[in-house]
C-alpha atoms as a PDB file:
ATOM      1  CA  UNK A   1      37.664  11.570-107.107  1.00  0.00           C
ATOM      2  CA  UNK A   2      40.912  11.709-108.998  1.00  0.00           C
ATOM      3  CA  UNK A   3      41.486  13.247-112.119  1.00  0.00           C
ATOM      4  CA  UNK A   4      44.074  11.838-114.802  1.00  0.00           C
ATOM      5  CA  UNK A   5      45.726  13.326-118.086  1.00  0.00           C
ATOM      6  CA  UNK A   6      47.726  11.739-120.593  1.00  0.00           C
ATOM      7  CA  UNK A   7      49.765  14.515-123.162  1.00  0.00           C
ATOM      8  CA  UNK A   8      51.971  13.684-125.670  1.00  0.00           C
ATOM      9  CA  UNK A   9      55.057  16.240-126.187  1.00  0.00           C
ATOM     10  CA  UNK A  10      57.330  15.961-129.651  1.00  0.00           C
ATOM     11  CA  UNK A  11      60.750  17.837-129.660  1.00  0.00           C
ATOM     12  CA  UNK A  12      61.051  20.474-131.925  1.00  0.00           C
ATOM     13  CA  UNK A  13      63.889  21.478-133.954  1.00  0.00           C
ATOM     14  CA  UNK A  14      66.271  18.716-131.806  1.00  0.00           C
ATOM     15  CA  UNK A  15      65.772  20.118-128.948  1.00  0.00           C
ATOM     16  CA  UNK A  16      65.683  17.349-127.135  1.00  0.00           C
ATOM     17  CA  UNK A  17      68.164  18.012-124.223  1.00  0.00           C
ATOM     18  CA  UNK A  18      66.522  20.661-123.376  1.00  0.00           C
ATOM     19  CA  UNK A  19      62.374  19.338-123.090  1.00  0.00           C
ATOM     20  CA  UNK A  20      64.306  16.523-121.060  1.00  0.00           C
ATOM     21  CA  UNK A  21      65.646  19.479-118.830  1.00  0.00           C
ATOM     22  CA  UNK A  22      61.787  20.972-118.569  1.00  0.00           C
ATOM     23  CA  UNK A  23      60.238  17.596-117.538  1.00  0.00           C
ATOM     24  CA  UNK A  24      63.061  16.513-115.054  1.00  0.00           C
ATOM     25  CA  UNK A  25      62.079  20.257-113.170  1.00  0.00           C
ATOM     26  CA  UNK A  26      58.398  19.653-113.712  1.00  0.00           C
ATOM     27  CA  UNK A  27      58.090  16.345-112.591  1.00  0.00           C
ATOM     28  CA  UNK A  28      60.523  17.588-109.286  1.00  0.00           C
ATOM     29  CA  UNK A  29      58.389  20.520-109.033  1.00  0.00           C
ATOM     30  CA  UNK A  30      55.369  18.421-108.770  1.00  0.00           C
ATOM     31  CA  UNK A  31      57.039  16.005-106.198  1.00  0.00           C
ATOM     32  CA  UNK A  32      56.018  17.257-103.291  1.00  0.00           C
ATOM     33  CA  UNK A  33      52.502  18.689-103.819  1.00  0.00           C
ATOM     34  CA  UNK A  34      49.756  16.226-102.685  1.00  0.00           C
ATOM     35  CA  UNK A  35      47.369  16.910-104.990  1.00  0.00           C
ATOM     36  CA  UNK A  36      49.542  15.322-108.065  1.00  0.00           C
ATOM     37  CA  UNK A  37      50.124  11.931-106.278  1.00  0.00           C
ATOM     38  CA  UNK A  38      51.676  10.533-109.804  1.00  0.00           C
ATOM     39  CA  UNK A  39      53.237  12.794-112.279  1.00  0.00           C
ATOM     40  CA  UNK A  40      55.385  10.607-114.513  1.00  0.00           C
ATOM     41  CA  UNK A  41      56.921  10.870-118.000  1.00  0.00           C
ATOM     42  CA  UNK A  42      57.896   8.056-120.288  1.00  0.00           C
ATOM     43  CA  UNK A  43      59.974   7.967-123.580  1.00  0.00           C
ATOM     44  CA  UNK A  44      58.085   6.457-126.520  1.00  0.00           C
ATOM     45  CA  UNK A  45      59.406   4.727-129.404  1.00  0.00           C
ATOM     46  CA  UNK A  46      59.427   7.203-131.796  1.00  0.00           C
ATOM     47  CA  UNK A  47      62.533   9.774-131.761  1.00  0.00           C
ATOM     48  CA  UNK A  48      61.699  12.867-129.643  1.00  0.00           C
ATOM     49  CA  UNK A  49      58.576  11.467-128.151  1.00  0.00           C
ATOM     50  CA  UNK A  50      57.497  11.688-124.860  1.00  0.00           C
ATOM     51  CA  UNK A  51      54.278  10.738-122.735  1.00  0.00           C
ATOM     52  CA  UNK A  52      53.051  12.609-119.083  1.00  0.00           C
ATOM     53  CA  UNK A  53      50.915  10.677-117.325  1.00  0.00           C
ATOM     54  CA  UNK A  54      49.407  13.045-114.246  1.00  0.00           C
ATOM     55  CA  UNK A  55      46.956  12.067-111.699  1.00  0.00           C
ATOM     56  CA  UNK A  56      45.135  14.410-109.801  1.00  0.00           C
ATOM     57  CA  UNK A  57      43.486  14.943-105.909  1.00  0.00           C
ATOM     58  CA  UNK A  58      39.992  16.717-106.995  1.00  0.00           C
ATOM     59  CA  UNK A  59      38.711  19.109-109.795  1.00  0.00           C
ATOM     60  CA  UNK A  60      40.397  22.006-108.944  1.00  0.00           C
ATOM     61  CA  UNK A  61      43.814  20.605-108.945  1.00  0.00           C
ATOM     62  CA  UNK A  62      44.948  20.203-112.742  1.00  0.00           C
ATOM     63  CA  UNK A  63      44.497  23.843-113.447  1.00  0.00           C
ATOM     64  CA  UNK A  64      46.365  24.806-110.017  1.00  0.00           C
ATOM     65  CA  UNK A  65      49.316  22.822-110.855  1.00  0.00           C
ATOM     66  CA  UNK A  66      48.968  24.374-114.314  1.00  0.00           C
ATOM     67  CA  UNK A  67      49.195  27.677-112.796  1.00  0.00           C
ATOM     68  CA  UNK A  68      51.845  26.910-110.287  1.00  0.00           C
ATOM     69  CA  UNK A  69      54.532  25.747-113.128  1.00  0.00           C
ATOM     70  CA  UNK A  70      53.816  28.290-115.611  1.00  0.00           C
ATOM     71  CA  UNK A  71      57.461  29.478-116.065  1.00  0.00           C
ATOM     72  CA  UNK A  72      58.143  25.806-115.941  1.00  0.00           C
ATOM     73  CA  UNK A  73      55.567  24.510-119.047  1.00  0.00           C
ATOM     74  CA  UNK A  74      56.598  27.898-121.006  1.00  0.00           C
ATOM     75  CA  UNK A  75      60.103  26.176-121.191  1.00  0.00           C
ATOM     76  CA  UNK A  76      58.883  22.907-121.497  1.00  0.00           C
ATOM     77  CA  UNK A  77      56.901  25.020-124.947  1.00  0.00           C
ATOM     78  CA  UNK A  78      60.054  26.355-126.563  1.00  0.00           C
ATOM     79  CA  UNK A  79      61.182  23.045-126.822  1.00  0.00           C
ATOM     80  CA  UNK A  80      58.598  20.669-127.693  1.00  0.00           C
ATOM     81  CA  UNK A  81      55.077  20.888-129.211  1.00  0.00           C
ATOM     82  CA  UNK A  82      51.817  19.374-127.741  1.00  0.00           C
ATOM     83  CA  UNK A  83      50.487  16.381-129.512  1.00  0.00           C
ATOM     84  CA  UNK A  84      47.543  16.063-127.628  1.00  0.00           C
ATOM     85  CA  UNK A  85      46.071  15.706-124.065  1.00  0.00           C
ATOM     86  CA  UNK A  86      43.244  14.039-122.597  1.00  0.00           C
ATOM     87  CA  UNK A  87      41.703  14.738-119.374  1.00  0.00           C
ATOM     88  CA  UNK A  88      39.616  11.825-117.715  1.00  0.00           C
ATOM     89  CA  UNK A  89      37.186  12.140-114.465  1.00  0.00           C
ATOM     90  CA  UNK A  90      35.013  14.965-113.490  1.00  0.00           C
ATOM     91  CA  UNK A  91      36.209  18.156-114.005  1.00  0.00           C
ATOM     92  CA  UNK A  92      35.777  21.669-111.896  1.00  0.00           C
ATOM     93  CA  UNK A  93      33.683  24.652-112.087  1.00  0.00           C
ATOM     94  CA  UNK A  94      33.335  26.408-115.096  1.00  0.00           C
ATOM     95  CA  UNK A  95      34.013  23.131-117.693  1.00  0.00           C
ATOM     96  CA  UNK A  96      32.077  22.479-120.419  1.00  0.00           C
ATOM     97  CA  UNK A  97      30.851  19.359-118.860  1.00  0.00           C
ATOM     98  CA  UNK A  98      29.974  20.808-115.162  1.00  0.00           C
ATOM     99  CA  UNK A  99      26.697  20.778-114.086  1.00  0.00           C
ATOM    100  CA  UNK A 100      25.585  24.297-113.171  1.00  0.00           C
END
């Protein structure tokens, strides 16, 4: 069963060129991995605004993506804050909602 996030990232301190830069390598890092059929990102309306939509193989597979772009999201941090993100479908082992 898939798994799907939606984040929201705002640029801080106009530093807009370079969370453009951090998405454009995360969404081509994420290209070619199965597991993250869709990983698209979307301007919004508002300056410095910007949407992920992700969607996911299994349970397992958010946090290993999360894990294999670490360098990549730590850039993506210096230049833009999380709004929020929402995770949607069962999630793995060791989640608050798991059965165990």
């Amino acid at each position: 069963m898939s798994i799907f996030v939606r984040a929201r990232f705002d640029v801080r301190d106009r530093r807009q060129d370079g969370t453009e830069r951090s998405a454009t390598a995360l969404h081509e890092a994420a290209g070619p991995e199965p597991a993250a059929p869709t990983y698209r990102w979307f301007t919004l309306p508002e300056p410095g605004a910007y949407l992920v939509l992700e969607e996911y193989a299994g349970p397992e597979a958010p946090g290993a993506a999360q894990e294999n772009a670490a360098g990549l999201l730590t850039s993506l941090g210096r230049c833009a804050d999380m709004a929020f993100a929402e995770m949607y479908g069962p999630l793995g082992p060791g989640r608050p909602d798991a059965a165990g």
